[in-house]
Structure formats: C-alpha cells, structure tokens
Protein backbone atom coordinates (compact mmCIF):
# COMPACT_ATOMS: atom_id res chain seq x y z
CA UNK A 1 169.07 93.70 -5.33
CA UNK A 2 165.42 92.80 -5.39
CA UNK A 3 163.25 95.42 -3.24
CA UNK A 4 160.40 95.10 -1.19
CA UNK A 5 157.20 94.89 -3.61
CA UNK A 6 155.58 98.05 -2.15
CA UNK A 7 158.66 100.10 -2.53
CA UNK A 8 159.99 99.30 -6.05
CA UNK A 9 162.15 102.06 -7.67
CA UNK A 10 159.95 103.13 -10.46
CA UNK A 11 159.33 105.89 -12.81
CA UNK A 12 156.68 107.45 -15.65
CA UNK A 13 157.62 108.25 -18.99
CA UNK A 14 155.10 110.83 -20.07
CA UNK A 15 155.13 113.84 -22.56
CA UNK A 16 153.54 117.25 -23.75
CA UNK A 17 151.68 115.22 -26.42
CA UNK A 18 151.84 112.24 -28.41
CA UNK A 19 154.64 112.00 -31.06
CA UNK A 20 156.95 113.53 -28.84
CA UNK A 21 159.26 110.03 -28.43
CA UNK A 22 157.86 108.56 -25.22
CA UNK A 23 158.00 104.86 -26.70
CA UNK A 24 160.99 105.28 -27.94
CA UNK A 25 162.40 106.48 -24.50
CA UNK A 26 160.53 104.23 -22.31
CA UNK A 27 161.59 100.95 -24.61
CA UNK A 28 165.05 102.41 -24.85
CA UNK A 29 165.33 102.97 -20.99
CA UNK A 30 163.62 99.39 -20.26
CA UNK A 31 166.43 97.49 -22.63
CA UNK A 32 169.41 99.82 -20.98
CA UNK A 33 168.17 99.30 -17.53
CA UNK A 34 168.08 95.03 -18.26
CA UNK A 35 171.26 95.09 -20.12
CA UNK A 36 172.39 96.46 -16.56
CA UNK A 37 171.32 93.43 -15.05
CA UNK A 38 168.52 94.71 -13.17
CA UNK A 39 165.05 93.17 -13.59
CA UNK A 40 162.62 95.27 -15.29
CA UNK A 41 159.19 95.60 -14.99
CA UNK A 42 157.33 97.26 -18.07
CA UNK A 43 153.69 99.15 -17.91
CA UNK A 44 152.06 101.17 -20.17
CA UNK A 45 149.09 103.53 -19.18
CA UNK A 46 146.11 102.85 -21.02
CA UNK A 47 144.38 99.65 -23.27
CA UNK A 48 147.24 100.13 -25.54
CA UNK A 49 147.86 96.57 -26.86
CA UNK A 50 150.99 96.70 -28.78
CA UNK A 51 153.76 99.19 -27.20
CA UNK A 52 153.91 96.23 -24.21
CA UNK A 53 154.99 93.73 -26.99
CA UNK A 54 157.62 96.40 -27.56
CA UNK A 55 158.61 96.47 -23.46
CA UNK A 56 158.49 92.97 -23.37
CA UNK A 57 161.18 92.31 -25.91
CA UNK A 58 163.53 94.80 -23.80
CA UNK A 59 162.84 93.59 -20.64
CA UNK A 60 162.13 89.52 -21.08
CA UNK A 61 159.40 90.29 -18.94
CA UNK A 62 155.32 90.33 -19.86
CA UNK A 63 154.51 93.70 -20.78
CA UNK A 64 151.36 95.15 -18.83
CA UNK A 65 149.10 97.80 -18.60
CA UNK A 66 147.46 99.88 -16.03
CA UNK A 67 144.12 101.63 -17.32
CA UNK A 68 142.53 103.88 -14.74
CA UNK A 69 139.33 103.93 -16.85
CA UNK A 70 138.69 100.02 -17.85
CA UNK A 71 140.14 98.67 -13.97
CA UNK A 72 139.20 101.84 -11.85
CA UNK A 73 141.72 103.87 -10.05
CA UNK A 74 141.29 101.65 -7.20
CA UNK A 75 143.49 98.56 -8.93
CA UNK A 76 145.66 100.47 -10.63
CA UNK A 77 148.95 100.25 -7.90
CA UNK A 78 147.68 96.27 -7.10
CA UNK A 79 148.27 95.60 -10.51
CA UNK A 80 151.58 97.68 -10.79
CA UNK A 81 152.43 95.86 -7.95
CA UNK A 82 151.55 92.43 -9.24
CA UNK A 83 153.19 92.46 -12.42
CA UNK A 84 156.17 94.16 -10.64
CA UNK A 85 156.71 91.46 -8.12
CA UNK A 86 160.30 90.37 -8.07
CA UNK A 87 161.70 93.39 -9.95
CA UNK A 88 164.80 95.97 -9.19
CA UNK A 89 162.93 98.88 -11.29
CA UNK A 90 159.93 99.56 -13.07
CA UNK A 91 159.39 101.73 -16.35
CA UNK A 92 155.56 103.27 -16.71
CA UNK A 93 155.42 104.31 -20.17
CA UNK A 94 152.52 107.01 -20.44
CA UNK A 95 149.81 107.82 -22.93
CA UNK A 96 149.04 110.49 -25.10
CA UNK A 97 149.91 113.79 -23.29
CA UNK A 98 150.70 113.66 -19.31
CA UNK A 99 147.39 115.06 -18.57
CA UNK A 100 145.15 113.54 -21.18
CA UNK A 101 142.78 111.18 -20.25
CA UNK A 102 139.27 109.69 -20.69
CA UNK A 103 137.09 112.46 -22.74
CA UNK A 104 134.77 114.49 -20.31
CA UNK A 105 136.34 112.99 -17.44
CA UNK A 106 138.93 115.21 -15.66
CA UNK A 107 141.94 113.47 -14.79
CA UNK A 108 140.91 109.71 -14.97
CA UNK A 109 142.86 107.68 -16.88
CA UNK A 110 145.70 110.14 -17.72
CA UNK A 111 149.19 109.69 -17.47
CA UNK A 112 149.06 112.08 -14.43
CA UNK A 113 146.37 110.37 -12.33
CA UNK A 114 148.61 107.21 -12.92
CA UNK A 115 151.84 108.73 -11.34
CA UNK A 116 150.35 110.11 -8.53
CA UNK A 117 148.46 106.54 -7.66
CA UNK A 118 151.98 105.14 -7.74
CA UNK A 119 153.69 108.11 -6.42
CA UNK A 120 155.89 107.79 -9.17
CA UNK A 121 158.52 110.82 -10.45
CA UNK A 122 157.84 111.70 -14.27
CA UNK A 123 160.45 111.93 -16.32
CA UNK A 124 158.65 114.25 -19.21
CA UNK A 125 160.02 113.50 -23.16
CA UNK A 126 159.89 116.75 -25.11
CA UNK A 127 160.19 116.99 -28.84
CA UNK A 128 163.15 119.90 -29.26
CA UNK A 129 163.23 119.46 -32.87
CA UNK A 130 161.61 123.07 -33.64
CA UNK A 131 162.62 124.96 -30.53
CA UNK A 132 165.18 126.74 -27.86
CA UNK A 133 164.31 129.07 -25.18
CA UNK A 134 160.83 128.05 -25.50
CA UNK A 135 161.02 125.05 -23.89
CA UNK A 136 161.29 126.38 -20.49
CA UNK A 137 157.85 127.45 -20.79
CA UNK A 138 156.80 124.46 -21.83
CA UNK A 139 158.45 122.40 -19.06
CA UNK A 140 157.69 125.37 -16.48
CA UNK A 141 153.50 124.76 -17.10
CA UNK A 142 153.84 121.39 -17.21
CA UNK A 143 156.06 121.35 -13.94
CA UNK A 144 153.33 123.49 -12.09
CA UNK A 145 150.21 122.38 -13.53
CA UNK A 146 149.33 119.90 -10.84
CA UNK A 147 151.19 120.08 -7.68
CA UNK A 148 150.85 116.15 -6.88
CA UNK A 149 152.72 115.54 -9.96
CA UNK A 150 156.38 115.35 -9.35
CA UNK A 151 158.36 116.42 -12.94
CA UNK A 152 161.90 114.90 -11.99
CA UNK A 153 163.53 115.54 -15.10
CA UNK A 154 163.05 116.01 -19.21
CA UNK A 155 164.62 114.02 -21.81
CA UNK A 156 165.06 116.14 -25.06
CA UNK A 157 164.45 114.28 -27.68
CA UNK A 158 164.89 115.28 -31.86
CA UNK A 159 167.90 117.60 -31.03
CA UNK A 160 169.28 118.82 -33.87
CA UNK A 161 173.04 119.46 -32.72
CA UNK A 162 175.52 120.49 -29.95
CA UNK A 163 174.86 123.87 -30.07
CA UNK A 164 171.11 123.41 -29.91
CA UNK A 165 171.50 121.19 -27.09
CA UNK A 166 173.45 124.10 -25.16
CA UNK A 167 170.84 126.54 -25.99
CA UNK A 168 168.00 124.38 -24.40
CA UNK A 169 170.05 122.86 -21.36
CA UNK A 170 170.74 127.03 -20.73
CA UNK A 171 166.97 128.06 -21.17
CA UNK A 172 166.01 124.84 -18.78
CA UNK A 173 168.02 126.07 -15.76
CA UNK A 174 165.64 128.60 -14.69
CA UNK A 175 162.66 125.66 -14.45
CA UNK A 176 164.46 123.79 -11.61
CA UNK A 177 163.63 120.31 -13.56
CA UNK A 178 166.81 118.57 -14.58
CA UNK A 179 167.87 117.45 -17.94
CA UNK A 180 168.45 114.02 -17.76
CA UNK A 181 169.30 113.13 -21.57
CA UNK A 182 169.34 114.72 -24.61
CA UNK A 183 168.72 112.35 -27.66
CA UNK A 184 169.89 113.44 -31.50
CA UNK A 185 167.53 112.56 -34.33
CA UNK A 186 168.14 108.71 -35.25
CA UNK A 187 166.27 107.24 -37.79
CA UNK A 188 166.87 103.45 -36.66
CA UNK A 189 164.94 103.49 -34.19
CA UNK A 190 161.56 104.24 -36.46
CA UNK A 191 159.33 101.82 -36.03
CA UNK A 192 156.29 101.42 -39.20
CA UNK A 193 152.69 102.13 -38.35
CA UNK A 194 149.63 101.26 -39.39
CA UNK A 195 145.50 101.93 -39.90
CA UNK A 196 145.59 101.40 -35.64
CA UNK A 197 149.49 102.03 -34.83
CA UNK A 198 152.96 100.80 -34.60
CA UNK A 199 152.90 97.26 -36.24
CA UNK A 200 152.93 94.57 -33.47
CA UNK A 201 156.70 92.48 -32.56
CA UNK A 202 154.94 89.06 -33.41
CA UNK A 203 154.42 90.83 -37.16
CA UNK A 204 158.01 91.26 -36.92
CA UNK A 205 160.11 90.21 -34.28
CA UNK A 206 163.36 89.93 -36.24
CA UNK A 207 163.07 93.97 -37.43
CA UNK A 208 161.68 94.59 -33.54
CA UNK A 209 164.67 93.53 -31.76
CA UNK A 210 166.86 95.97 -33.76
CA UNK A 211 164.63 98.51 -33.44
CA UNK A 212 164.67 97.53 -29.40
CA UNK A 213 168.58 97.44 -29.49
CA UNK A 214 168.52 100.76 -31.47
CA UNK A 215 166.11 102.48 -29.12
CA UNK A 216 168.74 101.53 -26.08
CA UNK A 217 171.67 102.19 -27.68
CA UNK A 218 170.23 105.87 -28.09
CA UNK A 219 169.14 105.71 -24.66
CA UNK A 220 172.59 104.74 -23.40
CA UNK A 221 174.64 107.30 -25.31
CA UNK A 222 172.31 110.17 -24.50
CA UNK A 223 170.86 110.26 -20.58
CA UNK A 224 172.62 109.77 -17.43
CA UNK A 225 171.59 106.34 -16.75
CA UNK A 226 172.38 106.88 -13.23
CA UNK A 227 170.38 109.67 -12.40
CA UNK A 228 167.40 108.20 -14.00
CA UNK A 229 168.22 105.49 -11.63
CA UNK A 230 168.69 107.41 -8.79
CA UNK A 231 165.55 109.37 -8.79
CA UNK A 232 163.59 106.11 -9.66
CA UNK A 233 165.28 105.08 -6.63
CA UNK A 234 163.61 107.72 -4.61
CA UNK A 235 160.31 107.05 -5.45
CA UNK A 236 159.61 105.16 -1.99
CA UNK A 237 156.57 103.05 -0.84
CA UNK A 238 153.21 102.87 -3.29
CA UNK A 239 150.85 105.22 -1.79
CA UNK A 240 148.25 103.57 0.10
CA UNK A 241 149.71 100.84 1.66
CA UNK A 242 148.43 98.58 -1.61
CA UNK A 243 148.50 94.45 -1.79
CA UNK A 244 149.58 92.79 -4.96
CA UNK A 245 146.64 91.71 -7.01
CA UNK A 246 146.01 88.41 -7.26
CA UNK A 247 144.29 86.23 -9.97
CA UNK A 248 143.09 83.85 -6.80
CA UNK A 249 140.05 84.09 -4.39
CA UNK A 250 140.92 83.96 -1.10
CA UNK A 251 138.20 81.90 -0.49
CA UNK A 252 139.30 79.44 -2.91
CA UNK A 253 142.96 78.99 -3.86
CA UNK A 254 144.29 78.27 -7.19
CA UNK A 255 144.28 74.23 -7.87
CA UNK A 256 147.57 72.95 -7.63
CA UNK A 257 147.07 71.36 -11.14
CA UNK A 258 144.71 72.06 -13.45
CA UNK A 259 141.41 69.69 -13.61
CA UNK A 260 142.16 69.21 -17.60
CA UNK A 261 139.85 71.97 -18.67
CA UNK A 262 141.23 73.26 -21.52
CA UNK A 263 141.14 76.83 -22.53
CA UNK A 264 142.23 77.78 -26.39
CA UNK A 265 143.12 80.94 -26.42
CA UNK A 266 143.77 82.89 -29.86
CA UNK A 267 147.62 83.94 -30.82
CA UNK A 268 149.80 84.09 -33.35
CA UNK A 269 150.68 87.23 -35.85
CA UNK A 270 146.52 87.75 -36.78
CA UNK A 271 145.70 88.15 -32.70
CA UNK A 272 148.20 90.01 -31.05
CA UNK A 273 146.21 92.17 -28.20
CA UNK A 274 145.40 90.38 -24.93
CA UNK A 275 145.88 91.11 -21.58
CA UNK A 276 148.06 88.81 -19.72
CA UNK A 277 145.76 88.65 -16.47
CA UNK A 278 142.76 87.23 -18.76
CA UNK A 279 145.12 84.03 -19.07
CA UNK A 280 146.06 84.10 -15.04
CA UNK A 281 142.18 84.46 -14.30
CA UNK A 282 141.33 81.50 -16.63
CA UNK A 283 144.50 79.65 -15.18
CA UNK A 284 143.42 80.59 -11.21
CA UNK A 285 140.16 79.17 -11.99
CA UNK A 286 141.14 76.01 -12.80
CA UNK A 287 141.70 76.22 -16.88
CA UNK A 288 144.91 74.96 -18.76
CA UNK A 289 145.17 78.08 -20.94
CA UNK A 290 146.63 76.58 -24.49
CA UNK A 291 147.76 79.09 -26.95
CA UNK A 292 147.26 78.47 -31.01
CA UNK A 293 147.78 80.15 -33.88
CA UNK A 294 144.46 80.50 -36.52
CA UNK A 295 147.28 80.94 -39.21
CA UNK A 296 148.69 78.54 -38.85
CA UNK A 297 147.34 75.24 -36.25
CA UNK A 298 144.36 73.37 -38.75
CA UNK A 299 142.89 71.66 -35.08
CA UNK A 300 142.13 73.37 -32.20
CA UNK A 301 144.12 72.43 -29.26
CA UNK A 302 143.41 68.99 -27.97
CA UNK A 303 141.00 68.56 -25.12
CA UNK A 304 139.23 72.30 -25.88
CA UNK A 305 136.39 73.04 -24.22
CA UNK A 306 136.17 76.61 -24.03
CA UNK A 307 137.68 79.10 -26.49
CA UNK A 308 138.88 82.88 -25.88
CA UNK A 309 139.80 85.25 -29.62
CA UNK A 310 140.83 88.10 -28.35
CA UNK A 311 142.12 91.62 -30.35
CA UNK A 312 144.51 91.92 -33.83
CA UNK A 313 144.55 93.03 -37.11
CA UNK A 314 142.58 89.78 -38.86
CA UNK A 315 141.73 91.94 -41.84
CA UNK A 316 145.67 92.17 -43.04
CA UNK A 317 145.25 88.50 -43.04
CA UNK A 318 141.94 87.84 -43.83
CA UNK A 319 143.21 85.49 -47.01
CA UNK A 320 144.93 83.47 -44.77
CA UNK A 321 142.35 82.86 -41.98
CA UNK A 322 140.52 82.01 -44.68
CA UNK A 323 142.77 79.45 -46.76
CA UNK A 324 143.07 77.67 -43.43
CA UNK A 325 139.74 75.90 -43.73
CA UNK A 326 140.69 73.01 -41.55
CA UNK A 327 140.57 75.07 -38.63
CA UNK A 328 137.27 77.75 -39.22
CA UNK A 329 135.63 74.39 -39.20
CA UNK A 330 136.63 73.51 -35.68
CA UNK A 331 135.78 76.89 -34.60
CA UNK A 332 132.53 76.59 -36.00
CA UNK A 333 131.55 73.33 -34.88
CA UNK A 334 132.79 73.99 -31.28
CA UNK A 335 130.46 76.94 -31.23
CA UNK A 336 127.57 75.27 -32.16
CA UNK A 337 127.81 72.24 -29.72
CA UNK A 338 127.29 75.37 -27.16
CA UNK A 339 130.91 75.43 -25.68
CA UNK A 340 132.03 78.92 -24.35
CA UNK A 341 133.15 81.16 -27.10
CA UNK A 342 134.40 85.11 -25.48
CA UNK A 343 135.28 87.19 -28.28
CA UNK A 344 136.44 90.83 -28.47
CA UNK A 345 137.06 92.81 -31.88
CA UNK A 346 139.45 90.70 -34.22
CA UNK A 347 137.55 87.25 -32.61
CA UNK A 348 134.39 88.94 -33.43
CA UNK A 349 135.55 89.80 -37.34
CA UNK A 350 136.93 85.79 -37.37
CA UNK A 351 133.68 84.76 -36.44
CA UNK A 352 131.36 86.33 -39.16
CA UNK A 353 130.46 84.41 -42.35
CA UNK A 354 133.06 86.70 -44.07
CA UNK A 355 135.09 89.45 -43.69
CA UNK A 356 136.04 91.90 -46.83
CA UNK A 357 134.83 88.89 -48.76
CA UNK A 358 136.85 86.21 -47.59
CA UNK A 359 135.25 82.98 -45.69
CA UNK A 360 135.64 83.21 -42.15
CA UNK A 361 133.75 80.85 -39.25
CA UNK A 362 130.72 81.80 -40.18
CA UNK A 363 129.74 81.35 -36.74
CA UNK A 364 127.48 84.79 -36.76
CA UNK A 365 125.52 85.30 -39.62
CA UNK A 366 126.77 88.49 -40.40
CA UNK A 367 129.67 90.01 -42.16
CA UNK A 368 132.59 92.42 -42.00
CA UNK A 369 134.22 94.58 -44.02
CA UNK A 370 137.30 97.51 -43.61
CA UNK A 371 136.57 101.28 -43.66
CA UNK A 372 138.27 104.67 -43.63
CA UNK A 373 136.75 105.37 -40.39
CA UNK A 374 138.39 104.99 -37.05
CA UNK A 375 136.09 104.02 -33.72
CA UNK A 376 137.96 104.52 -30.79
CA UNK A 377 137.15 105.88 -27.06
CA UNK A 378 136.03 104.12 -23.75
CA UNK A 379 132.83 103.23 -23.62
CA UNK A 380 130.37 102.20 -20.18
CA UNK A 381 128.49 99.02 -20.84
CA UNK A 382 125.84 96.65 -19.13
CA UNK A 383 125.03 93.10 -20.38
CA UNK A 384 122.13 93.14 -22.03
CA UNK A 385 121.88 88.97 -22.30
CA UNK A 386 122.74 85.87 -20.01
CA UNK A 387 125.89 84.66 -21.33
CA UNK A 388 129.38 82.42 -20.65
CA UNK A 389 130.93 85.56 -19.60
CA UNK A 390 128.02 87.67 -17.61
CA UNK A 391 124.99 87.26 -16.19
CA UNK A 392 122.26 90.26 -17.72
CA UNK A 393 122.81 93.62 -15.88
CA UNK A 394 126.47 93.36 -15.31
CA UNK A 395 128.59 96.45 -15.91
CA UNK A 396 131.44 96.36 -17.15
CA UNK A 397 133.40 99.80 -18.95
CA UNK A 398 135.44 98.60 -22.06
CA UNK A 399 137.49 100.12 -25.20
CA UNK A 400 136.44 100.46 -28.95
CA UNK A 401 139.90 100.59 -31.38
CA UNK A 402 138.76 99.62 -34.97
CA UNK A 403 138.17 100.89 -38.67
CA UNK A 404 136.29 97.80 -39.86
CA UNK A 405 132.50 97.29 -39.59
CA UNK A 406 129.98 94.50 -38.74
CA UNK A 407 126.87 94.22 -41.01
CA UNK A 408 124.39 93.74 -38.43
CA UNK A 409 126.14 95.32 -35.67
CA UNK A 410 123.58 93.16 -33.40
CA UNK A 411 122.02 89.91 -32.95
CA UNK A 412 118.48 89.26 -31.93
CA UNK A 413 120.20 88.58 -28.15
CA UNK A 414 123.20 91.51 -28.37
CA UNK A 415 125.95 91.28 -25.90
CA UNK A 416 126.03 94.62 -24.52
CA UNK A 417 123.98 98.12 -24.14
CA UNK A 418 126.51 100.84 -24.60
CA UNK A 419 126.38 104.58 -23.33
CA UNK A 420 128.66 106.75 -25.55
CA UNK A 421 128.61 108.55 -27.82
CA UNK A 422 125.35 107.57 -28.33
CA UNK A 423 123.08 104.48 -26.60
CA UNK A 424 123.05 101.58 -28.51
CA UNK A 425 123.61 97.52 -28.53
CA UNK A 426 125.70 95.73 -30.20
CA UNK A 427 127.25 92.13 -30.27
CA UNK A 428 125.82 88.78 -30.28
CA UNK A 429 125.51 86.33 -27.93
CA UNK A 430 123.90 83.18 -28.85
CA UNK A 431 124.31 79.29 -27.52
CA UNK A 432 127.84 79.71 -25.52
CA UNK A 433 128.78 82.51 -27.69
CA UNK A 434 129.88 85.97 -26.07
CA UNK A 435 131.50 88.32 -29.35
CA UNK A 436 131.24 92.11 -29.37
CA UNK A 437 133.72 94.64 -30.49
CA UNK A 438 134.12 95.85 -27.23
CA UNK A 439 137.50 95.31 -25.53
CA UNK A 440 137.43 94.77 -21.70
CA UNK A 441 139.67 93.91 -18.71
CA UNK A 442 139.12 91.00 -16.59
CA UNK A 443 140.56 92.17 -13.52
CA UNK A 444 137.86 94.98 -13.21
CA UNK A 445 135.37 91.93 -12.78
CA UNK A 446 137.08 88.82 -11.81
CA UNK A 447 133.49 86.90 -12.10
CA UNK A 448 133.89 86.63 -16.00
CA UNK A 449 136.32 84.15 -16.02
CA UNK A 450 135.27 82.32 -13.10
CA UNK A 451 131.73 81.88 -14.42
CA UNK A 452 133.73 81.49 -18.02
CA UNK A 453 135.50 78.64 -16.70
CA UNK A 454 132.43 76.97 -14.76
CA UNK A 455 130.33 77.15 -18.14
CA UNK A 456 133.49 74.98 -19.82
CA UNK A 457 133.49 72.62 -17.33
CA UNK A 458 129.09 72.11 -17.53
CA UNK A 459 128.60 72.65 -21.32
C-alpha cells in the first residue's frame, strides 16, 4: 500500500566507520524489500556517485542522493520526498561513519544530521569480525552520543560463527538496541574497487546483478525482514511539514512538450556520475535531455544545441575516447560555434587536447594526465566569469573526487574562485564553455539550468 508522501516508512543505514558493510546491507535490504513487492525508494547520503547505480539495480528505481553540504540542510527532506514519491519504503544508505561529516563543520553533512532531518530510525551495521563483549560499548556510545538520533537496531555483519553470534547477541542485551540481523562472512557479495571506489554497474552490469542478488540473499537469510519493516514503519511524518521538491517554477510550469531544444547529455561506461535532478531541471525548462555514449555514438545526438559531460573514470578509457575520432570532432566543433558546453571532472579531462597522451577534444588547450594523488573534500565556490551556467558572483558549494591533473589548472577567464584548502581558481570558461573539476548540484541553484537552457535556445 502506497503511503502518504510525507509519512513514508523509511530508514538509515549508517555505521561506526566506513568498511563496516553498510552498502552491502543497504543494497541487500533495498533488493529484499522489492522482491517483497513493495516499491523502494533508494538514497545515499553524500555526492557519492556510484553506490546509487548499485540501489538502482535492486530497486528498479533511480538511485538518489541527499547531500546536506552541496543542497543545504534545508532541501534535504524535499528531495527525499521527491524522489520517494509513490513508494511503500525508503532505504537511506549513509556515509562514512554515522557522525562524520563535512571537515571543520560539526554535524553538517553526516549521516546523523541526515536522519534526524528525516526523522528517520538508524539501523547501525557493525563489523563483528574481531570482537564479542566489546561491542556493547561500541553500540552503547553510539546509541547515546546524540540524543536526536534514534539507534533502532544493529546488524552484525562479518560474524564468524554460531557461537560468536551468541556471544554478541548476549553482550548487546544490556544496550537496549535490538539485533536485527546477523550476517556470516560471504565472499559473493565483494564487489572490486578502484583508484576512486567500487567500480560503477554500467562497467559491469552482468557481474552487478549477482553481486545485487548475492547482497539480498544474505540480507534475507540473516535479519528479520519484518522488524526492519516494522520499525521503518514507525518512522511517521518528515519533520517539518516538508513539500516535495520540484524541478518546476511555480511561476512557470513545465511545457507540456518540449520546444525541440535538445540537450546531449554524456553516458555510457566512461561517464557514469550524474545526478538525476540535473536532467529533470534541463527537462522542466523546456530541454529534450538525449543521452549518448562518447564510446561508442560517432555524432552527437541530432538536433544538439547544448551539451552537458558530467563525472566518470575517462582515463580507464582514454584509448577509446580517443579512437572514436568521429565524435571529439563534433564536440569540438559544437564548442566553438559558442553552443553551451557545462562540464564537471571527467567532461573537463574529455575536453583537453589530451589526456595521459591520448587525443581528446581538444576543446581547452590544456592537458591531463593521472597521478598517485587523491583530491577530494567539499569545497565553497563563487563564479569568477559570466558563463552558460552562472552569471559572475554566484555561489555555489561543490565536490572535488579525482587523482588526475589539468596542466593549466586555469584559463585566462577560470570558472570558479575556490576557498579550501587553500584560495585559488581554476576551470575555464570560454565562448559557451563552462568546465571545471568541480562537481555541483543543481537543485541547490535551480538558475543554472534555467539560464543553461535559455543560452541553448539564443546561441
């Protein structure tokens, strides 16, 4: 039975710390939940990219994420909300530890600050593997931490056998927090990594739904499926009294049809991390959003007049991009007849003159190249140029995720001024071209793909 949107049963998958199993629950509990025949809604907390493709294949639903930090606490339940219109349940899966968040910044954009703007129960994962009694002292301090966050049970995950289960379910009865599942070590339901992560499902789909059916079937056979469902059940109304978002003005509907603007937006293995409201923005302004694949499509879509590359991993593909000649062309010469170019990280790699040595668009003279070095953390930005996507002075906070490096980091009109760790521009914009490294979420600023789509339509 479908329930009211403000009310859907719901609950957080969070941990002690990363590592501890949280994707593998949350997946696992999304695919047991739809092979129930409930509708699921999946979320992940944070600009995580490519655990949603994970949700999404358990749930046949568009896996979505709800980042305190890039949207402000403020949209976080209208966007729960949104993307769990029509839904019997919704699984949050959490990020990093429960109460890790932005660095220097309390409690914003942790796990925790997430379940209590959804007055959601968290159902904490704990890694068992190397202990007993112990873990009632974890679970205790995690339990009583922060009074506004509601612990409604622990999953033990990495159990080693019967007995061990015993001796943890006996030291967790003095916490008060129920055990809701105890999970034995499986190694089917691994999942490979890489420089930034689990691989993404579009890498390998085939190999993803096992590891999806694997991850339930663990699920199934080890927690009370009913309970879990039961004290999502309890979660009650969204704090706040919250609306859905919506990709619409109320000002100014969404066109029945589109006006034949078309939109090209990047897919395909090479450019995996997007977030679905960019695409509903773009479509509620009055774009046909057309996906293609760099890989693989030689022309861009017919009828393009504005082109979005978002995130990926470009650089484990780098010979292929290149081979496809056909297509960098297009790319090129649609960028320099001024038409609206927005492109974040991967798009901005695609777009230098090569990247580790292999042709790309060579639409930025500048080039790219793979290190050992990792940049990642939030970052606060302000346009620093008029472009397709802002107007100068517009602030905007974004996400850096990447070991490559771009050789200038900046063009003579950069796209943004960044504050942390240390002030700095980087990114080009030039003729309709917006590309930075800088990852950033629409919703927080509907404007961008408003005045995105207005540019298409007058270039």
């Amino acid at each position: 039975m479908v329930t009211s949107p403000s009310s859907v049963p719901r609950l957080v998958v969070a941990a002690p710390s990363s590592g501890n199993g949280k994707t593998t629950v949350a997946t696992g509990l999304m695919a047991a939940f739809a092979a129930r025949g409930l509708a699921v809604s999946p979320h992940k907390v944070g600009p995580d990219y490519i655990d949603p493709g994970y949700h999404a294949l358990a749930t046949g639903r568009t896996g979505r994420n709800l980042d305190a930090y890039l949207c402000g606490p403020e949209l976080v339940a209208p966007l729960f909300l949104h993307g769990a219109r029509g839904c019997d349940l919704a699984v949050v899966e959490g990020v990093m530890g429960l109460y890790d968040g932005a660095a220097g910044e309390g409690e914003l954009a942790s796990t925790a600050q997430v379940a209590k703007l959804l007055g959601a129960p968290v159902v904490l994962v704990v890694d068992a593997s190397a202990q007993s009694r112990s873990v009632a002292a974890l679970v205790h301090g995690f339990a009583s931490w922060d009074p506004g966050v509601r612990i409604g049970g622990v999953i033990l995950n990495k159990v080693g056998s019967d007995r061990h289960e015993a001796l943890l379910r006996e030291a967790l009865e003095s916490c008060g927090v129920p055990v809701l599942g105890a999970l034995r070590r499986a190694e089917p339901v691994s999942t490979p990594s890489r420089h930034l992560g689990l691989v993404p499902v579009a890498e390998r789909r085939a190999a993803a739904v096992d590891a999806v059916a694997a991850m339930a079937d663990l699920v199934v056979r080890g927690c009370d499926l009913d309970a879990l469902e039961a004290l999502a059940r309890g979660a009650g109304a969204v704090p706040g009294g919250s609306a859905p978002w919506t990709p619409d003005r109320p000002e100014r509907p969404r066109p029945q049809t589109p006006d034949g603007l078309v939109v090209a937006v990047a897919g395909g293995e090479a450019f995996t991390f997007s977030y679905a409201e960019h695409a509903e923005l773009l479509a509620a302004a009055g774009a046909e959003v057309v996906t293609f694949d760099p890989l693989r499509d030689e022309r861009l879509p017919e009828g393009t007049r504005g082109l979005v590359i978002g995130g990926g991993f470009p650089e484990v593909y780098a010979g292929e991009l290149s081979a496809n000649e056909p297509l960098r062309k297009a790319v090129a010469e649609l960028a320099y007849s001024g038409a609206p170019v927005a492109a974040e990280c991967a798009g901005l790699l695609y777009l230098c003159r090569e990247l580790d040595g292999q042709p790309m668009c060579g639409v930025l003279d500048a080039t790219a190249r793979m290190t050992d070095r990792l940049t990642l953390g939030y970052r606060d930005a302000v346009a620093v140029a008029d472009s397709a996507l802002a107007a100068a002075g517009t602030r905007m906070r974004g996400h850096e995720f990447h070991r490559t490096v771009v050789e200038p980091g900046a063009g003579a009109a950069p796209a943004w001024g960044v504050r942390a760790p240390v002030r700095r521009v980087e990114g080009f914009v030039q003729h309709g071209v917006h590309a930075s490294y800088l990852h950033t979420h629409w919703a927080s600023e509907p404007g961008v793909a408003r005045r995105f789509v207005e540019r298409c339509r007058t270039s």
